[in-house]
Structures are given as C-alpha cells and as structure tokens.
PDB file of N, CA and C in Angstrom:
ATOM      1  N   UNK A   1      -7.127  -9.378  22.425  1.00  0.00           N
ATOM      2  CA  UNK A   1      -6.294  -9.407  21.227  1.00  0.00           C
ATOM      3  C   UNK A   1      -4.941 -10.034  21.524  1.00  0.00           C
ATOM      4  N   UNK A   2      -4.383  -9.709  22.616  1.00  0.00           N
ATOM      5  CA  UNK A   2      -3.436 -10.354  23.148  1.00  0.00           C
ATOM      6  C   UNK A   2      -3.583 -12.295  22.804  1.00  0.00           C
ATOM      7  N   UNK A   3      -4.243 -12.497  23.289  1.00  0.00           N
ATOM      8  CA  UNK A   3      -4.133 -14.247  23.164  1.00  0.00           C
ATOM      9  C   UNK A   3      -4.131 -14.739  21.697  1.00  0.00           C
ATOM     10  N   UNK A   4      -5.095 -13.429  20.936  1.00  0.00           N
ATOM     11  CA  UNK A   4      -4.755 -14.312  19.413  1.00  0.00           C
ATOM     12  C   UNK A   4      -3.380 -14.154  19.192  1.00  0.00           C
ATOM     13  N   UNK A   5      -2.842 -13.042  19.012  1.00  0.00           N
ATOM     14  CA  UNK A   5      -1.213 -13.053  19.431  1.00  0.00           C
ATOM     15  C   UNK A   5      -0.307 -13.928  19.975  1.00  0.00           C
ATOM     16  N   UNK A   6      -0.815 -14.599  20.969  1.00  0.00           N
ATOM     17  CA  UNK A   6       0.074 -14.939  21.708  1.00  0.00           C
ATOM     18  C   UNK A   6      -0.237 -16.849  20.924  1.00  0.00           C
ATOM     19  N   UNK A   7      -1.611 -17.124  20.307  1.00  0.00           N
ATOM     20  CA  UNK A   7      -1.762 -18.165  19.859  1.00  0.00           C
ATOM     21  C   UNK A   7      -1.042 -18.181  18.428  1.00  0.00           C
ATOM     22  N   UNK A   8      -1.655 -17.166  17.573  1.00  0.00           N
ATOM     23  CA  UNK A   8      -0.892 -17.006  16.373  1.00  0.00           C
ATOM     24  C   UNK A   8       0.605 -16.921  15.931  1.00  0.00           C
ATOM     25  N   UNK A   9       1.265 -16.170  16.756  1.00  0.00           N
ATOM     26  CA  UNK A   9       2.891 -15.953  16.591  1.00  0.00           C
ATOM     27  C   UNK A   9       2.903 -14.309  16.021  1.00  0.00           C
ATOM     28  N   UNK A  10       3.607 -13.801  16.192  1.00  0.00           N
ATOM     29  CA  UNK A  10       4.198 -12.424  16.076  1.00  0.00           C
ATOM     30  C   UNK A  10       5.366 -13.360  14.543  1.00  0.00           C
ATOM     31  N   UNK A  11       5.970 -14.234  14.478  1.00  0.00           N
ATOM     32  CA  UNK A  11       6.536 -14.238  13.537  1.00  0.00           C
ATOM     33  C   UNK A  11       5.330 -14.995  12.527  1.00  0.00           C
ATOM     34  N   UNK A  12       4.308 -15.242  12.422  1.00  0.00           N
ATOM     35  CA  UNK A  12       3.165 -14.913  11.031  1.00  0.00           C
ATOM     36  C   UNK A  12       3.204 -13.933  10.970  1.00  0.00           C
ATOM     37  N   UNK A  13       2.446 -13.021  11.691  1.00  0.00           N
ATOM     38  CA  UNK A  13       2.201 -11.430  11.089  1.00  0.00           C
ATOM     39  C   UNK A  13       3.401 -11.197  10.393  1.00  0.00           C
ATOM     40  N   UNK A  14       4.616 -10.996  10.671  1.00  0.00           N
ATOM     41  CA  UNK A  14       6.099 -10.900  10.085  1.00  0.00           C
ATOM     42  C   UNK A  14       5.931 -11.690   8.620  1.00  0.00           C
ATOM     43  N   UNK A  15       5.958 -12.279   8.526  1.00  0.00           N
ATOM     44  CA  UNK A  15       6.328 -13.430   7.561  1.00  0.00           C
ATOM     45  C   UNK A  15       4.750 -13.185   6.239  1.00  0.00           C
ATOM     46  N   UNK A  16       3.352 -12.857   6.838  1.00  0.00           N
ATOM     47  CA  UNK A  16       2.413 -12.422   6.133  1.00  0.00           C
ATOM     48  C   UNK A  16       2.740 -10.956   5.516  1.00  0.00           C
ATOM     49  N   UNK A  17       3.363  -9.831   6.066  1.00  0.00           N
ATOM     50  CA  UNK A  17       3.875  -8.550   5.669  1.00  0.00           C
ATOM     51  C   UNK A  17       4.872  -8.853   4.807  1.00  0.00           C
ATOM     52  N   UNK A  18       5.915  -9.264   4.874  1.00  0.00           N
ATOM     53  CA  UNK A  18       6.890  -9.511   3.918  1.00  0.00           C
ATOM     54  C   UNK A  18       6.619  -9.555   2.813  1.00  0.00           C
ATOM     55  N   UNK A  19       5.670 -11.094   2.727  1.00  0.00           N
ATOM     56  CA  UNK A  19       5.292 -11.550   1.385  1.00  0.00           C
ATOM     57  C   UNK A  19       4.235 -10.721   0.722  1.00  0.00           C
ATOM     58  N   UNK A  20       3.223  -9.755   1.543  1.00  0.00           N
ATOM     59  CA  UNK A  20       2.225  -9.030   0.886  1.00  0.00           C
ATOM     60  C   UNK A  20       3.534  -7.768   0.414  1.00  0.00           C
ATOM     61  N   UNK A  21       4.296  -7.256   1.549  1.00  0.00           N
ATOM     62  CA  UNK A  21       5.264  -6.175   0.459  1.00  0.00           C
ATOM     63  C   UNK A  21       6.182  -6.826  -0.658  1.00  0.00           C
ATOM     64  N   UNK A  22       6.319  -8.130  -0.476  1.00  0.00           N
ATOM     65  CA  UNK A  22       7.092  -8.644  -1.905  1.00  0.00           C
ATOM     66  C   UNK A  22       6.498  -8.603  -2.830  1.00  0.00           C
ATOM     67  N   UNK A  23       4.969  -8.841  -2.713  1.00  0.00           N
ATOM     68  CA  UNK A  23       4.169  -8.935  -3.918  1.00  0.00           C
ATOM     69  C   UNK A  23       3.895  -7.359  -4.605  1.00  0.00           C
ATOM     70  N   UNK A  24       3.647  -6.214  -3.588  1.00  0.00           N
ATOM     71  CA  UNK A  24       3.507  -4.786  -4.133  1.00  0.00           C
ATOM     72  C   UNK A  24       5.034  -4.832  -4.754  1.00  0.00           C
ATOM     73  N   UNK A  25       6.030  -5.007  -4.376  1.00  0.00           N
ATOM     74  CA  UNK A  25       7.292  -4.642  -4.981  1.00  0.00           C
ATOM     75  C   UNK A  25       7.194  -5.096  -6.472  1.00  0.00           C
ATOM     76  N   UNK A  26       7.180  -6.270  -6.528  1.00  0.00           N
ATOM     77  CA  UNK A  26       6.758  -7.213  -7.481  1.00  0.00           C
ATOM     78  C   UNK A  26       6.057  -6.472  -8.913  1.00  0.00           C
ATOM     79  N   UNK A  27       4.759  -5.929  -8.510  1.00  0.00           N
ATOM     80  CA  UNK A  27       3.685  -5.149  -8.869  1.00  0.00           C
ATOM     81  C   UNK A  27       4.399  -3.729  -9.195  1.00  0.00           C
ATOM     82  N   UNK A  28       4.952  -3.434  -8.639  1.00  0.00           N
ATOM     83  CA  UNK A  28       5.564  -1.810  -8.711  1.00  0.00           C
ATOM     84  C   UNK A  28       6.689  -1.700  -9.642  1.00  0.00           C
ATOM     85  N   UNK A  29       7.722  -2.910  -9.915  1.00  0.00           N
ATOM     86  CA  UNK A  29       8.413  -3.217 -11.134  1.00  0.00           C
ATOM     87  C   UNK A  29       8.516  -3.730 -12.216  1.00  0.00           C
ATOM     88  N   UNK A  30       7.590  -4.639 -12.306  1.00  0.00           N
ATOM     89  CA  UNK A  30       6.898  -5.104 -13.173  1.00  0.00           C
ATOM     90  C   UNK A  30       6.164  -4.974 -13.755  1.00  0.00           C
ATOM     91  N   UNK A  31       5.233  -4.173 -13.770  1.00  0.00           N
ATOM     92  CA  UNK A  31       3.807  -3.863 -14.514  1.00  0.00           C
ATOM     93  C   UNK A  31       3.809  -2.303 -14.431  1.00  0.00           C
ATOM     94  N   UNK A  32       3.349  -2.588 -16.207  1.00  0.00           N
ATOM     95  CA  UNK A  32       2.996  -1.204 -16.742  1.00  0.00           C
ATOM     96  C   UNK A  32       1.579  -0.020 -16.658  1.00  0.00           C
ATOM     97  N   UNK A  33       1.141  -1.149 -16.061  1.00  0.00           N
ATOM     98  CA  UNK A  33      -0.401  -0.133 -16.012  1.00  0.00           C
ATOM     99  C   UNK A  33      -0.336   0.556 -14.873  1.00  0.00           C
ATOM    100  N   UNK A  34      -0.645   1.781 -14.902  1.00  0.00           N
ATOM    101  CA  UNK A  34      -0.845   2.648 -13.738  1.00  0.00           C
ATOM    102  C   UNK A  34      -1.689   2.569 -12.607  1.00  0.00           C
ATOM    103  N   UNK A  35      -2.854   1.567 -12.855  1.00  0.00           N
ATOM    104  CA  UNK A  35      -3.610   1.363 -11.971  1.00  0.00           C
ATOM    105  C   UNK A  35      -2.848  -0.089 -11.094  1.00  0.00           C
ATOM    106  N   UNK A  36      -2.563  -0.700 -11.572  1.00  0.00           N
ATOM    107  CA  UNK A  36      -1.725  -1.880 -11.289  1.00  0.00           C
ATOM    108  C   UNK A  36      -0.773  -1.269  -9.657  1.00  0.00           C
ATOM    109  N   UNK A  37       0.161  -0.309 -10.378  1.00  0.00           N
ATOM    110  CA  UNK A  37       1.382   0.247  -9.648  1.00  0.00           C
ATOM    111  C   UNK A  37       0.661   0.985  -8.564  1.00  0.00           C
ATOM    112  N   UNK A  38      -0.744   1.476  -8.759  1.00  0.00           N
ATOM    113  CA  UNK A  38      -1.484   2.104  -7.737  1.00  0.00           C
ATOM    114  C   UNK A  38      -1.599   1.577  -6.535  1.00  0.00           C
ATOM    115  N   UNK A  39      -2.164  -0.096  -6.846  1.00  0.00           N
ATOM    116  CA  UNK A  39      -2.544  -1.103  -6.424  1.00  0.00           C
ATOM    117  C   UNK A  39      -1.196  -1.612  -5.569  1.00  0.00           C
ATOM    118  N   UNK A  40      -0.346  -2.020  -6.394  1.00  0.00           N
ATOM    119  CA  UNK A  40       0.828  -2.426  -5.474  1.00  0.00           C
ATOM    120  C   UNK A  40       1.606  -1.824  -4.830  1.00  0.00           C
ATOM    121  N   UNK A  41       1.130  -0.122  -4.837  1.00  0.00           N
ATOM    122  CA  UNK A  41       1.811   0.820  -3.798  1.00  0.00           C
ATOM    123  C   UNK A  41       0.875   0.724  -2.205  1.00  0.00           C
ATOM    124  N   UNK A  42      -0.401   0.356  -2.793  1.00  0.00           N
ATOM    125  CA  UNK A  42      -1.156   0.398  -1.283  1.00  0.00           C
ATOM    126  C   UNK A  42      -1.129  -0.901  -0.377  1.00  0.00           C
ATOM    127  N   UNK A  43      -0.755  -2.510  -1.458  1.00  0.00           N
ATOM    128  CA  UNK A  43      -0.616  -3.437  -1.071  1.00  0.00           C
ATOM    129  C   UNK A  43       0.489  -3.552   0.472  1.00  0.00           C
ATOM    130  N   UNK A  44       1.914  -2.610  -0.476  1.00  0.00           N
ATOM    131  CA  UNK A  44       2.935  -2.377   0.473  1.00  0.00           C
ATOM    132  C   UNK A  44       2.796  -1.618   1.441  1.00  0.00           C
ATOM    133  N   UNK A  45       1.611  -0.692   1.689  1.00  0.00           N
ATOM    134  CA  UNK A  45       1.288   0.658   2.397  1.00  0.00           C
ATOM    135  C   UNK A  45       0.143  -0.414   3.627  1.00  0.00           C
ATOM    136  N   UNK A  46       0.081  -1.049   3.003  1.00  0.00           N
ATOM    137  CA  UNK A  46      -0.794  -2.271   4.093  1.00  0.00           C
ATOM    138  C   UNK A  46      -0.178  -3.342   4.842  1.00  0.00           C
ATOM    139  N   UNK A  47       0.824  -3.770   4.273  1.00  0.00           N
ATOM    140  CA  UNK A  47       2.004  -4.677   4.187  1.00  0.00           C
ATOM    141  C   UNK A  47       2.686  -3.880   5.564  1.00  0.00           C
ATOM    142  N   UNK A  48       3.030  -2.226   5.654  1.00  0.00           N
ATOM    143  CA  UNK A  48       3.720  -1.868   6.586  1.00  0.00           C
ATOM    144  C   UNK A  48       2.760  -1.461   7.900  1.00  0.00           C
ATOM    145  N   UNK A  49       1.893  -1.209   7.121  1.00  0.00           N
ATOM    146  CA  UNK A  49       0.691  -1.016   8.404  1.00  0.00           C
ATOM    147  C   UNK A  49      -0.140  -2.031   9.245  1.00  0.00           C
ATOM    148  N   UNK A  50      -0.131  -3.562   8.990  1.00  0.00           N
ATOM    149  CA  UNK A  50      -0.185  -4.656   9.455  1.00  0.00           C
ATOM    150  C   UNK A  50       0.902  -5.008  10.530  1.00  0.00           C
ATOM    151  N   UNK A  51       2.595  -4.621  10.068  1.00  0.00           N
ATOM    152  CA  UNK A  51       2.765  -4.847  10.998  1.00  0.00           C
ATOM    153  C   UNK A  51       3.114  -3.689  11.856  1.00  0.00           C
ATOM    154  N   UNK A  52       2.994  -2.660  11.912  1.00  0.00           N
ATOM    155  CA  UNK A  52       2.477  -1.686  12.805  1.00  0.00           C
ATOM    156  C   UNK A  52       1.809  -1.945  13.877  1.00  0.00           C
ATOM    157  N   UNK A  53       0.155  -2.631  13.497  1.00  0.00           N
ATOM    158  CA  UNK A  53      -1.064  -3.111  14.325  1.00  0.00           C
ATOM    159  C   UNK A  53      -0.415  -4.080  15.347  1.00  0.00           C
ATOM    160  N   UNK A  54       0.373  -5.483  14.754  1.00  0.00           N
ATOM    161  CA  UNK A  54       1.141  -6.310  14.933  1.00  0.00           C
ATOM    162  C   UNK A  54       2.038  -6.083  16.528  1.00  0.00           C
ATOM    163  N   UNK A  55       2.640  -5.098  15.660  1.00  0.00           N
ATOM    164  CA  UNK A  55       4.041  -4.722  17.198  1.00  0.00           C
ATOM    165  C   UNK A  55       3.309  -4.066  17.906  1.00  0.00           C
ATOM    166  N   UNK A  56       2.058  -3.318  17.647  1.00  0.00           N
ATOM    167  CA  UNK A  56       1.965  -1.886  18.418  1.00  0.00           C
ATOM    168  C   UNK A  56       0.983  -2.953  19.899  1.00  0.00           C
ATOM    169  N   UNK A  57       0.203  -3.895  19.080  1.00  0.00           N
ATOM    170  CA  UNK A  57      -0.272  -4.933  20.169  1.00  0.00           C
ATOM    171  C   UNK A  57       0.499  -5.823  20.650  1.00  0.00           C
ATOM    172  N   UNK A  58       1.474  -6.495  20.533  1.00  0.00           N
ATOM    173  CA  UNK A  58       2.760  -7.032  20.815  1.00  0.00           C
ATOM    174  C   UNK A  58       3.439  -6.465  21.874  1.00  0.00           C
ATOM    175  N   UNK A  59       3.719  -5.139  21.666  1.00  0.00           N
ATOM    176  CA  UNK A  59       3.592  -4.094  23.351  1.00  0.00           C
ATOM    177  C   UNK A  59       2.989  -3.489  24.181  1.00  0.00           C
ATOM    178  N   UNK A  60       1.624  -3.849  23.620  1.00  0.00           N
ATOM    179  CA  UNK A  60       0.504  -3.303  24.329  1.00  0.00           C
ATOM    180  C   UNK A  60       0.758  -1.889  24.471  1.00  0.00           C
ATOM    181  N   UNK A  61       0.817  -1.712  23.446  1.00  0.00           N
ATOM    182  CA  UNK A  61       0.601   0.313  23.401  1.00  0.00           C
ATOM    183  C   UNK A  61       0.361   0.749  21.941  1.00  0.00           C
ATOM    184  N   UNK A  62      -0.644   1.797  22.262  1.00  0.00           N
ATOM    185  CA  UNK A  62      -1.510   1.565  20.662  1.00  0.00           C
ATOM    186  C   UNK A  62      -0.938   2.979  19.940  1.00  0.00           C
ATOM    187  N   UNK A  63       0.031   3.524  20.202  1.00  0.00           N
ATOM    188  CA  UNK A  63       0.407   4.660  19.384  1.00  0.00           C
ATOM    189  C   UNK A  63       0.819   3.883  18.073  1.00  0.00           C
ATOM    190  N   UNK A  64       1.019   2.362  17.321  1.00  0.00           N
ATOM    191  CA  UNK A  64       1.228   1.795  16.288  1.00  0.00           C
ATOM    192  C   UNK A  64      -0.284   2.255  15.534  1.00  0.00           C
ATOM    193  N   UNK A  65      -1.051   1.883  16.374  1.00  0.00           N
ATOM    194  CA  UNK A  65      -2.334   1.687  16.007  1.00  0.00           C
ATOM    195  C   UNK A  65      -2.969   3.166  15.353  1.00  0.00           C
ATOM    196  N   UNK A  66      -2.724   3.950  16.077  1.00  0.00           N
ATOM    197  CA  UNK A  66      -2.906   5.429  15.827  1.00  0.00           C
ATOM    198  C   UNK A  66      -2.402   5.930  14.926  1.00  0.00           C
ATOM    199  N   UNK A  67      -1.163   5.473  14.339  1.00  0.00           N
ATOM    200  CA  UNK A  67      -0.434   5.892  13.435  1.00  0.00           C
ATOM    201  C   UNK A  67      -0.709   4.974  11.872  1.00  0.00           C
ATOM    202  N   UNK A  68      -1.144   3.967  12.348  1.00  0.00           N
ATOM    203  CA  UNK A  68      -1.596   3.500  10.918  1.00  0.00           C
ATOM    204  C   UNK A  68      -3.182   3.829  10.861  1.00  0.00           C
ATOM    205  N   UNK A  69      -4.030   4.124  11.721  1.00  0.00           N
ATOM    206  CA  UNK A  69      -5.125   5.582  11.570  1.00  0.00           C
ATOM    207  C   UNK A  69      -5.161   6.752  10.798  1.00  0.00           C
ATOM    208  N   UNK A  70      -3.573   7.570  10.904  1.00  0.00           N
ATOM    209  CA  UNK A  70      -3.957   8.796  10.113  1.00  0.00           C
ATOM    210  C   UNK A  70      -3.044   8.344   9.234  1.00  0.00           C
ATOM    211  N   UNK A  71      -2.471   6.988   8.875  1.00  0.00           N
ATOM    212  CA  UNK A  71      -1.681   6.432   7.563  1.00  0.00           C
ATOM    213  C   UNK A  71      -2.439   6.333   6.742  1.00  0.00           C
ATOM    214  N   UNK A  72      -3.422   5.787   7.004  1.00  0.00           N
ATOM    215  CA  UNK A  72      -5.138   4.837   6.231  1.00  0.00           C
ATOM    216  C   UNK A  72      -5.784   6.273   5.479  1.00  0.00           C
ATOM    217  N   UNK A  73      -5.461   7.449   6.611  1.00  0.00           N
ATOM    218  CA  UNK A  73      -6.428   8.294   5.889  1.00  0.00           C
ATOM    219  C   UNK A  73      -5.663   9.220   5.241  1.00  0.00           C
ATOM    220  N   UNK A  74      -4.314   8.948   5.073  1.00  0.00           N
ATOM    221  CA  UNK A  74      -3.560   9.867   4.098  1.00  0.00           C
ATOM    222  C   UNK A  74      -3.646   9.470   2.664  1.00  0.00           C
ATOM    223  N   UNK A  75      -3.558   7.803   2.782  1.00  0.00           N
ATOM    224  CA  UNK A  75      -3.963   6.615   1.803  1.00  0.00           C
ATOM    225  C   UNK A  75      -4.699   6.703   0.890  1.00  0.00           C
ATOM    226  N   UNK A  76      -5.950   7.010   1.498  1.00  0.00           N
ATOM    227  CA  UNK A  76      -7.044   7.626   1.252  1.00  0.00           C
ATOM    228  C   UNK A  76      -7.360   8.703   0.110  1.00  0.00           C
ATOM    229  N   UNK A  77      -6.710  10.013   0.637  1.00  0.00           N
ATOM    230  CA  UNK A  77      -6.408  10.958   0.009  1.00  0.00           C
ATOM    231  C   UNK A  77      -5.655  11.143  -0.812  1.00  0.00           C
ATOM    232  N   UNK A  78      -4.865   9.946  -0.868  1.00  0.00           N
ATOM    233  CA  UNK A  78      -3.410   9.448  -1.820  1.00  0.00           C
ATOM    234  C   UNK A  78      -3.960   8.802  -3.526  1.00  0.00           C
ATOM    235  N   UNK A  79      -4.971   8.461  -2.860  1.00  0.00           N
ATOM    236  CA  UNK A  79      -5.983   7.402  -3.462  1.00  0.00           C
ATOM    237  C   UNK A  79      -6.562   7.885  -4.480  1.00  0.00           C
ATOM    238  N   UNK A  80      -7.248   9.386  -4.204  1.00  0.00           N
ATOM    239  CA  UNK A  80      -8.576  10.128  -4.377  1.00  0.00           C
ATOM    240  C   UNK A  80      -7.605  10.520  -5.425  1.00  0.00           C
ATOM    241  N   UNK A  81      -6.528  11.591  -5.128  1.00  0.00           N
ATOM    242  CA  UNK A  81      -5.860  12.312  -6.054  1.00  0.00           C
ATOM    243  C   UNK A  81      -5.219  11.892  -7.529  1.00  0.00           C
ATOM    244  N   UNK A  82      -4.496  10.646  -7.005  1.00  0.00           N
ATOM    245  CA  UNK A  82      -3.674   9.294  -7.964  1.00  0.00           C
ATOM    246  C   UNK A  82      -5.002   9.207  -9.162  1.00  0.00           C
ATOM    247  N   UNK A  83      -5.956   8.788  -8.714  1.00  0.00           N
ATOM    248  CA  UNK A  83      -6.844   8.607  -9.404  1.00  0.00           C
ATOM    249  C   UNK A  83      -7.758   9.266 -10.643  1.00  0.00           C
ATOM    250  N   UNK A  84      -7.756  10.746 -10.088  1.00  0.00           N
ATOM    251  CA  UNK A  84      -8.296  12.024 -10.460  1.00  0.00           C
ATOM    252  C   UNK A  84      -7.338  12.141 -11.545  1.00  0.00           C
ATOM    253  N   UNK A  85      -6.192  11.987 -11.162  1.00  0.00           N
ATOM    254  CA  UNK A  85      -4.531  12.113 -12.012  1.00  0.00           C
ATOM    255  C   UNK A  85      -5.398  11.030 -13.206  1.00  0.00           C
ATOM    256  N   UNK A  86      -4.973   9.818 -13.096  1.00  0.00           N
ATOM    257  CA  UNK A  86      -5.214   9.428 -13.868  1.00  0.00           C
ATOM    258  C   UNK A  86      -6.621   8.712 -15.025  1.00  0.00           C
ATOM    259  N   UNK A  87      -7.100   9.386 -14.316  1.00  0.00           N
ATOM    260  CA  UNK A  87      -8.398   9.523 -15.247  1.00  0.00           C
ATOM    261  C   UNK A  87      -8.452  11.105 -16.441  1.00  0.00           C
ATOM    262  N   UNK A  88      -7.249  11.887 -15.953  1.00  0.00           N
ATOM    263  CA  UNK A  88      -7.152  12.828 -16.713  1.00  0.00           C
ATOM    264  C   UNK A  88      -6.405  12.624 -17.671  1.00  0.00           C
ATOM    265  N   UNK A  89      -5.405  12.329 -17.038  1.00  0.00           N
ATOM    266  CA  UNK A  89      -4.532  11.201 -18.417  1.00  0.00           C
ATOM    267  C   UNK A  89      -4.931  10.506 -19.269  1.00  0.00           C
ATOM    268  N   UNK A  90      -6.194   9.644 -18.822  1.00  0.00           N
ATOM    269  CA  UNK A  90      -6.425   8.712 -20.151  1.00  0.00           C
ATOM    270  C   UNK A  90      -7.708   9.119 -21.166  1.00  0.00           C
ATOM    271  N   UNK A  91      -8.138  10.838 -20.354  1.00  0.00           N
ATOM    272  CA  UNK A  91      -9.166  11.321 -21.438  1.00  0.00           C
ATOM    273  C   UNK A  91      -8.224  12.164 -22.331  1.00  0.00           C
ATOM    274  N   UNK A  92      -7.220  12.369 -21.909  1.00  0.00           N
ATOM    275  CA  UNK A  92      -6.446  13.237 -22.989  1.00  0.00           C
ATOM    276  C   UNK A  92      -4.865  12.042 -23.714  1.00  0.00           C
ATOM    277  N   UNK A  93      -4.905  11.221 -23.072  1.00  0.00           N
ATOM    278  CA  UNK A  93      -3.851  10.461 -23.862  1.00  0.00           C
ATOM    279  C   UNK A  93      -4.659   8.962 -24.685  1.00  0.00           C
ATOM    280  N   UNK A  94      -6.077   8.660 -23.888  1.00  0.00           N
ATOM    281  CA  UNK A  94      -6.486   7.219 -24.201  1.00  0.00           C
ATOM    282  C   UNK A  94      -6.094   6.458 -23.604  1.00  0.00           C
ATOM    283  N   UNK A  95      -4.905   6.061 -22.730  1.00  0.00           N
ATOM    284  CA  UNK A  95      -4.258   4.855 -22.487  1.00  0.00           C
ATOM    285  C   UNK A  95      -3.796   5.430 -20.871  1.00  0.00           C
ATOM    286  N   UNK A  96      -3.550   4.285 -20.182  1.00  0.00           N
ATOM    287  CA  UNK A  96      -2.855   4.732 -18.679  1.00  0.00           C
ATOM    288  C   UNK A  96      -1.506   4.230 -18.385  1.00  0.00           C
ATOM    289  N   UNK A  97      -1.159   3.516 -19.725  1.00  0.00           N
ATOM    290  CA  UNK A  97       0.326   2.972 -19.715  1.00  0.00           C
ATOM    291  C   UNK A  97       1.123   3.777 -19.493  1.00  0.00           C
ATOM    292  N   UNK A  98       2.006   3.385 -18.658  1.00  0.00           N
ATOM    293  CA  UNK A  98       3.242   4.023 -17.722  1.00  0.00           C
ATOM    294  C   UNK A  98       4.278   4.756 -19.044  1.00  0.00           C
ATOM    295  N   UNK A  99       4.260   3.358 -20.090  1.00  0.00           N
ATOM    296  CA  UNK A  99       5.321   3.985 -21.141  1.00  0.00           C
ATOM    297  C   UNK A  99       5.250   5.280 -21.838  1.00  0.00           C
ATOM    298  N   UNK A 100       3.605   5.306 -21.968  1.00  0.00           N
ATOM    299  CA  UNK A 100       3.195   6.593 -22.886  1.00  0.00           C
ATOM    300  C   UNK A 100       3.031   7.900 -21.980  1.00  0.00           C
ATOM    301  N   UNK A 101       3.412   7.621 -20.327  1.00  0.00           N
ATOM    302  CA  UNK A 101       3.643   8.823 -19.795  1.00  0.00           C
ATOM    303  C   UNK A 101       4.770   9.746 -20.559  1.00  0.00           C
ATOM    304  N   UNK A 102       5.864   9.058 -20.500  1.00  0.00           N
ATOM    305  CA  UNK A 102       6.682   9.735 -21.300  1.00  0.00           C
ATOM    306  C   UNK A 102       6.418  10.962 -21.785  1.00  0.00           C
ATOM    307  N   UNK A 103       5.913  10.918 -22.903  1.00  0.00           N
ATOM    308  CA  UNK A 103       5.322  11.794 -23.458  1.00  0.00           C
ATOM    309  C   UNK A 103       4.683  13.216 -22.652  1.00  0.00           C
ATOM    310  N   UNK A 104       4.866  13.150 -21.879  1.00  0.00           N
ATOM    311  CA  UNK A 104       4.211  14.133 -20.786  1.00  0.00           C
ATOM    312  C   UNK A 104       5.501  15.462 -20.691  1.00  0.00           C
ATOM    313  N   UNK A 105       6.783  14.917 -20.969  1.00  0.00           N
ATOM    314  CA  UNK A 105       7.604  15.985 -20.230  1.00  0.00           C
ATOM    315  C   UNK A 105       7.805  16.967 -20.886  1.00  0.00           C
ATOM    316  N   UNK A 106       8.087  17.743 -20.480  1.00  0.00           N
ATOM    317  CA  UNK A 106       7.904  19.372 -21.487  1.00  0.00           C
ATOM    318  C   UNK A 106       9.224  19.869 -21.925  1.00  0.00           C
TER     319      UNK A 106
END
C-alpha cells in the first residue's frame, strides 16, 4: 500500500477529501430533503475517514485505520436510526421536508 502512496501523492488523497467534504457541506446547506442531508452528512463522514486511511498509511501505523473501523460502524447505526426517524415522519406528516419539521416542536 505504501508504493501506491508513494506513486499517488498524499496531497490527492488531501485534495479528493476536501472536495468530497465540500460537496456534503454543500448538500447539508442547501437542500431541503432529509434524505439528501442524510446523504451529505455521510459523504463528509467519508470525506474524514479517507483521510484517516490516508495518514494512518502515510505513517505506517494503523490505529487511523481502526478508528475509521468503529467510525463505519457507528455510521452504520447512525444510519439505521436516522432512517427509522424518518420514515416515521413521513407516515405521520407525508413529506420528509426539513421545512415541515417545524411543525414538530411542542
């Protein structure tokens, strides 16, 4: 893994993370659909965990690696719940638009 590294550049991986977290940012202020903002929260949650993989092989020590392991599977579970959420929402509201959360506060 080292040599693709060392062929590729440590500043791609850099420069590929950026632009995948510019685009979740992007996604996360811009757009109203909830599944959307779902989407561009994990984009960025990948975005930081790329370069995790990145540095953690870059120093040849994989505690990066390990840590975007039980990141992936918090993600996961982040995933499961977000979801559950909003599938409950849109049998009792119809819609998953962010605006008509509103309406939620008591």
């Amino acid at each position: 893994m080292n040599n693709i590294l060392n062929e590729i550049g440590i500043e791609n991986y850099i420069f590929l993370s950026v632009i995948l977290f510019s685009i979740g940012v992007f996604g996360v202020l811009y757009r109203r659909n909830a599944i959307i903002v779902f989407m561009s929260i994990e984009i960025m949650l990948n975005a930081v965990n790329l370069l995790f993989v990145a540095f953690s092989t870059y120093h040849q020590d994989a505690q990066g690696q390990v840590f975007v392991f039980f990141s992936m599977a918090v993600a996961a579970a982040e995933v499961a719940v977000g979801l559950a959420i909003l599938v409950s929402i849109f049998r009792n509201l119809g819609s998953i638009d962010i605006n008509n959360l509103k309406n939620l506060k008591g």
